[in-house]
Protein backbone atom coordinates (compact mmCIF):
# COMPACT_ATOMS: atom_id res chain seq x y z
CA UNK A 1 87.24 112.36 126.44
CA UNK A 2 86.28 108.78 126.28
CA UNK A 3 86.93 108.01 130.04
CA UNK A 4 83.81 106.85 131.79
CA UNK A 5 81.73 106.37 129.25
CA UNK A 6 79.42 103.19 129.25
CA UNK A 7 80.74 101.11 126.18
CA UNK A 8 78.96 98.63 123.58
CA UNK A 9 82.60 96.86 123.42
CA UNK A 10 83.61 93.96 121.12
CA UNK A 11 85.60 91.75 122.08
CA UNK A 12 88.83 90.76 119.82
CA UNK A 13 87.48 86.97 119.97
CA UNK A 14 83.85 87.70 118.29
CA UNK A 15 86.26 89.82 116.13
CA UNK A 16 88.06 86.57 115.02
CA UNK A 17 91.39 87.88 116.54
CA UNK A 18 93.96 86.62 118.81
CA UNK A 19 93.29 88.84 122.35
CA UNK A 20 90.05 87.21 123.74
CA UNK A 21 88.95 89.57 126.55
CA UNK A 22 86.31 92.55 126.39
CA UNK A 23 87.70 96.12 126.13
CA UNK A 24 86.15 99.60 127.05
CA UNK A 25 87.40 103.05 127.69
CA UNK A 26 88.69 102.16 131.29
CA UNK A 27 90.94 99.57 130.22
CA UNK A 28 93.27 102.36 128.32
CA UNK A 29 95.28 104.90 129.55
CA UNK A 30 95.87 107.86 126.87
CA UNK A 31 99.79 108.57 126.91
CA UNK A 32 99.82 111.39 123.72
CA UNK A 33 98.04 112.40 121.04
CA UNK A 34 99.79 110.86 117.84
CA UNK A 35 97.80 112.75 115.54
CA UNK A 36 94.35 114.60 114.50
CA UNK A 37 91.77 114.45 111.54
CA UNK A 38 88.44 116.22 110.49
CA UNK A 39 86.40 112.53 112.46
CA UNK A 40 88.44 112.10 115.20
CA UNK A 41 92.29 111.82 117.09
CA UNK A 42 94.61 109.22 117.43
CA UNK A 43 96.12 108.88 120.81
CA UNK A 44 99.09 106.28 122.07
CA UNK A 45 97.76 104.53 125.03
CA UNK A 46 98.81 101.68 126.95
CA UNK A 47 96.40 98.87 128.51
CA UNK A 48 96.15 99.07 132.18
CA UNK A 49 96.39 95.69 133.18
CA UNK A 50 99.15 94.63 131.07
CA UNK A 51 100.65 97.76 129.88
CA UNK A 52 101.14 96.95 126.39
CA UNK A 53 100.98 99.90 124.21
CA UNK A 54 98.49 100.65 121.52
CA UNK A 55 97.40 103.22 119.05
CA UNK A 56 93.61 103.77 119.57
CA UNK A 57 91.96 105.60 117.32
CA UNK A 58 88.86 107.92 118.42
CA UNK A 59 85.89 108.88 116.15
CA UNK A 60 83.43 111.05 116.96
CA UNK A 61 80.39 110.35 116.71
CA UNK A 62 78.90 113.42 115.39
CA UNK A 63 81.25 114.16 112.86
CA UNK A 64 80.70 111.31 110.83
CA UNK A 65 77.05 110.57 111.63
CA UNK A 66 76.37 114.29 110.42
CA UNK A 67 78.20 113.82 106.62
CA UNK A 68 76.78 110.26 106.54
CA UNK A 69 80.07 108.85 106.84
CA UNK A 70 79.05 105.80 109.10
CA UNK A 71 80.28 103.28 105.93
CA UNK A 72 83.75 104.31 106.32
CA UNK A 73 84.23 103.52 109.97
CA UNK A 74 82.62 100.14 109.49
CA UNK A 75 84.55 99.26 106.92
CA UNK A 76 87.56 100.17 108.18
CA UNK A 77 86.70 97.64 111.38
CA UNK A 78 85.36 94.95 109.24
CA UNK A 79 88.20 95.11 106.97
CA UNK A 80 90.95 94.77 110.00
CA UNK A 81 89.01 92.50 112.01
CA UNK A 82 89.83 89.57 109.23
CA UNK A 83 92.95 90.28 107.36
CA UNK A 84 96.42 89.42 108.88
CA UNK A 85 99.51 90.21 107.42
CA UNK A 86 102.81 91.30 108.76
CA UNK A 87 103.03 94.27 107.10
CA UNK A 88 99.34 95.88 108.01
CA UNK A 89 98.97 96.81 111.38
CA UNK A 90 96.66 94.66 113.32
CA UNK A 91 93.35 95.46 115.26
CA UNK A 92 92.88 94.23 118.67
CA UNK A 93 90.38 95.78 120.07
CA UNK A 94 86.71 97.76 118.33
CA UNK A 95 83.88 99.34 121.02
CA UNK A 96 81.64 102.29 120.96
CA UNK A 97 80.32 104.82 123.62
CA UNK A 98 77.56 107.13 123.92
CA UNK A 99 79.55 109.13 121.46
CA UNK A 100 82.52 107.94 119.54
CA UNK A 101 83.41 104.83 117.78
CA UNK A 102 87.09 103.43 119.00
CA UNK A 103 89.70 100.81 117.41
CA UNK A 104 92.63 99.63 119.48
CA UNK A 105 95.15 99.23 117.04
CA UNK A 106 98.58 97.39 116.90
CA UNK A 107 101.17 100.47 118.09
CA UNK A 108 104.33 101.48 115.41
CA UNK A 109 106.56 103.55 117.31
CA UNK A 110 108.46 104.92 114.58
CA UNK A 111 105.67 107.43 113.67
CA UNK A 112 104.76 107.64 109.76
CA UNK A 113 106.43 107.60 106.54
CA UNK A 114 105.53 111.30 105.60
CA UNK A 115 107.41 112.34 108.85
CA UNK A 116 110.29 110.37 107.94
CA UNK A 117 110.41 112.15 104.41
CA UNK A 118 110.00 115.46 106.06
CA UNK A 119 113.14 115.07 108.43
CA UNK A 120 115.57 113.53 106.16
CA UNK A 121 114.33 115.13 103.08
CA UNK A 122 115.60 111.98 101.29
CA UNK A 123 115.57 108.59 101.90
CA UNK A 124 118.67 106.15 101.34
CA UNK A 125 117.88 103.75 98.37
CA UNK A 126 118.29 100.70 100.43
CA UNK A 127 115.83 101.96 103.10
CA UNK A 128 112.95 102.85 100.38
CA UNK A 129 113.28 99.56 98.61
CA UNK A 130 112.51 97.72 101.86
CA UNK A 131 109.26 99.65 102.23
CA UNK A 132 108.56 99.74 98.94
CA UNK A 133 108.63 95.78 99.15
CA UNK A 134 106.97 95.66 102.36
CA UNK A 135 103.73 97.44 100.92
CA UNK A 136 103.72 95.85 97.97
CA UNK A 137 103.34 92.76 99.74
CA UNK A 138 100.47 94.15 102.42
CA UNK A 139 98.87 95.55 98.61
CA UNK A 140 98.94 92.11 97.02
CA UNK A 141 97.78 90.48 99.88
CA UNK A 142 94.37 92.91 99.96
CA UNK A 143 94.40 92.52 96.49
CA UNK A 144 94.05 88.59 96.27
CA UNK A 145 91.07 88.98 98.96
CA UNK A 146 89.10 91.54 97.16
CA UNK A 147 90.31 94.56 98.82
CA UNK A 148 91.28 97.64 97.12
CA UNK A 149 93.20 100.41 99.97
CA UNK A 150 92.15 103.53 97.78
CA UNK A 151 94.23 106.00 99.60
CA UNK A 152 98.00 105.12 99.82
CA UNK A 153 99.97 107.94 101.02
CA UNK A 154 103.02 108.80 102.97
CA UNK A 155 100.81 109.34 105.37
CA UNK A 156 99.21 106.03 105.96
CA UNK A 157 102.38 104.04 106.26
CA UNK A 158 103.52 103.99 109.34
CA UNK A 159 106.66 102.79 110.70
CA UNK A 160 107.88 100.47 113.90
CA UNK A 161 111.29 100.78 115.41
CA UNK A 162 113.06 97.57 113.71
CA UNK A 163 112.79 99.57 110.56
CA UNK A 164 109.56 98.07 108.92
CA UNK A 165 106.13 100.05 107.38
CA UNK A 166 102.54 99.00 107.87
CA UNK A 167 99.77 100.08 106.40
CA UNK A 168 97.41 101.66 108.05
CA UNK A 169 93.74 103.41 108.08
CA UNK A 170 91.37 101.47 105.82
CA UNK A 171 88.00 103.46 105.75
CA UNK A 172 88.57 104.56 102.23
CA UNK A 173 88.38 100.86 101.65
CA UNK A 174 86.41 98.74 99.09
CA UNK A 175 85.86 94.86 99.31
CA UNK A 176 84.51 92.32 97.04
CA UNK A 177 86.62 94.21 93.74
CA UNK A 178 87.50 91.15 92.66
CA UNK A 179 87.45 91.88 89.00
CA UNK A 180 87.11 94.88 86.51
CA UNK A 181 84.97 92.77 84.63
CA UNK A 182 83.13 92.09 87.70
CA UNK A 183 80.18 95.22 87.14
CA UNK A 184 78.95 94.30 90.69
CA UNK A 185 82.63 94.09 92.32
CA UNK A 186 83.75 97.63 90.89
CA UNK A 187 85.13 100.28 93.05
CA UNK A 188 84.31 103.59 91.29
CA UNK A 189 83.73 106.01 93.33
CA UNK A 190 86.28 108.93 93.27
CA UNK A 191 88.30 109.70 96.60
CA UNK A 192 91.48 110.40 98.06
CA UNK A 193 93.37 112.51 99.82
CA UNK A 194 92.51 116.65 98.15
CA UNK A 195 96.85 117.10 99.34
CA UNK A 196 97.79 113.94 96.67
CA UNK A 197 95.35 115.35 93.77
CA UNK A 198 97.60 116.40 90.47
């Protein structure tokens, strides 16, 4: 439970985004839980004031401070907080509390791609070549800024309800790859998702 909590927040506009205004626990109300991991949940939530819905994402503290996993969480924030593309969901909002990390994150109400492939079993061409395109483009985009994604996965699309798919969850991340002749730039370290392994 993040409610109450005093919060370190940080605000979108020292973040370089568009929403200017400080954030903290209090300014969310948690609607569902969209989904759970081994660091943390993911809850829909809607602002109070304006009640625009979001997808906040809640890390514990102790999870990832315990397997020395601090790097990921900041470079998933650091990595959002400057790239904009239509096709990678946006981050609006980044705080702390006594004991989790949060990002407010742009909302995609059509849940994720894996879901999607679990339902219908199989996807109709046309749809799949319009999100095939769509994260090719979000892919070329990280790539021509140095940015490598590192763990693209059914999961980790996610979909809105006009029938487009974002990217999403970037602390598997590597910037400044701009080369593989580049020995400084290199990303290679081995990870992924132990489901996706063949």
């Amino acid at each position: 439970n993040i409610e109450g909590q005093n919060s370190n927040a940080t605000s979108s506009k020292s973040l370089n985004l568009t929403v200017s205004e400080h954030a903290g626990p209090k300014d969310f109300l948690i609607k569902q839980v969209l989904g759970r991991g081994s660091f943390g949940e993911v809850y829909q939530v809607s602002h109070r004031d304006t009640q625009r819905p979001f997808a906040m994402k809640v890390l514990k503290k102790s999870r990832i401070m315990g397997r020395n996993l601090v790097r990921y969480a900041i470079t998933e924030r650091n990595v959002l907080s400057y790239i904009n593309h239509p096709f990678i969901v946006s981050l609006h909002y980044a705080f702390q509390t006594s004991s989790h990390l949060v990002l407010v994150l742009e909302y995609c109400a059509g849940g994720n791609l894996q879901e999607l492939i679990t339902y219908f079993k199989r996807l109709n061409e046309g749809l799949v070549r319009v999100y095939t395109a769509e994260i090719l483009l979000a892919l070329e985009y990280l790539h021509a800024r140095g940015i490598v994604f590192r763990d693209l996965k059914p999961d980790n699309i996610v979909l809105d309800t006009h029938g487009h798919a974002y990217l999403t969850d970037f602390g598997l991340s590597k910037e400044g790859v701009h080369s593989e002749f580049n020995a400084t730039g290199r990303a290679n370290s081995f990870c992924g998702s132990v489901a996706y392994f063949r």
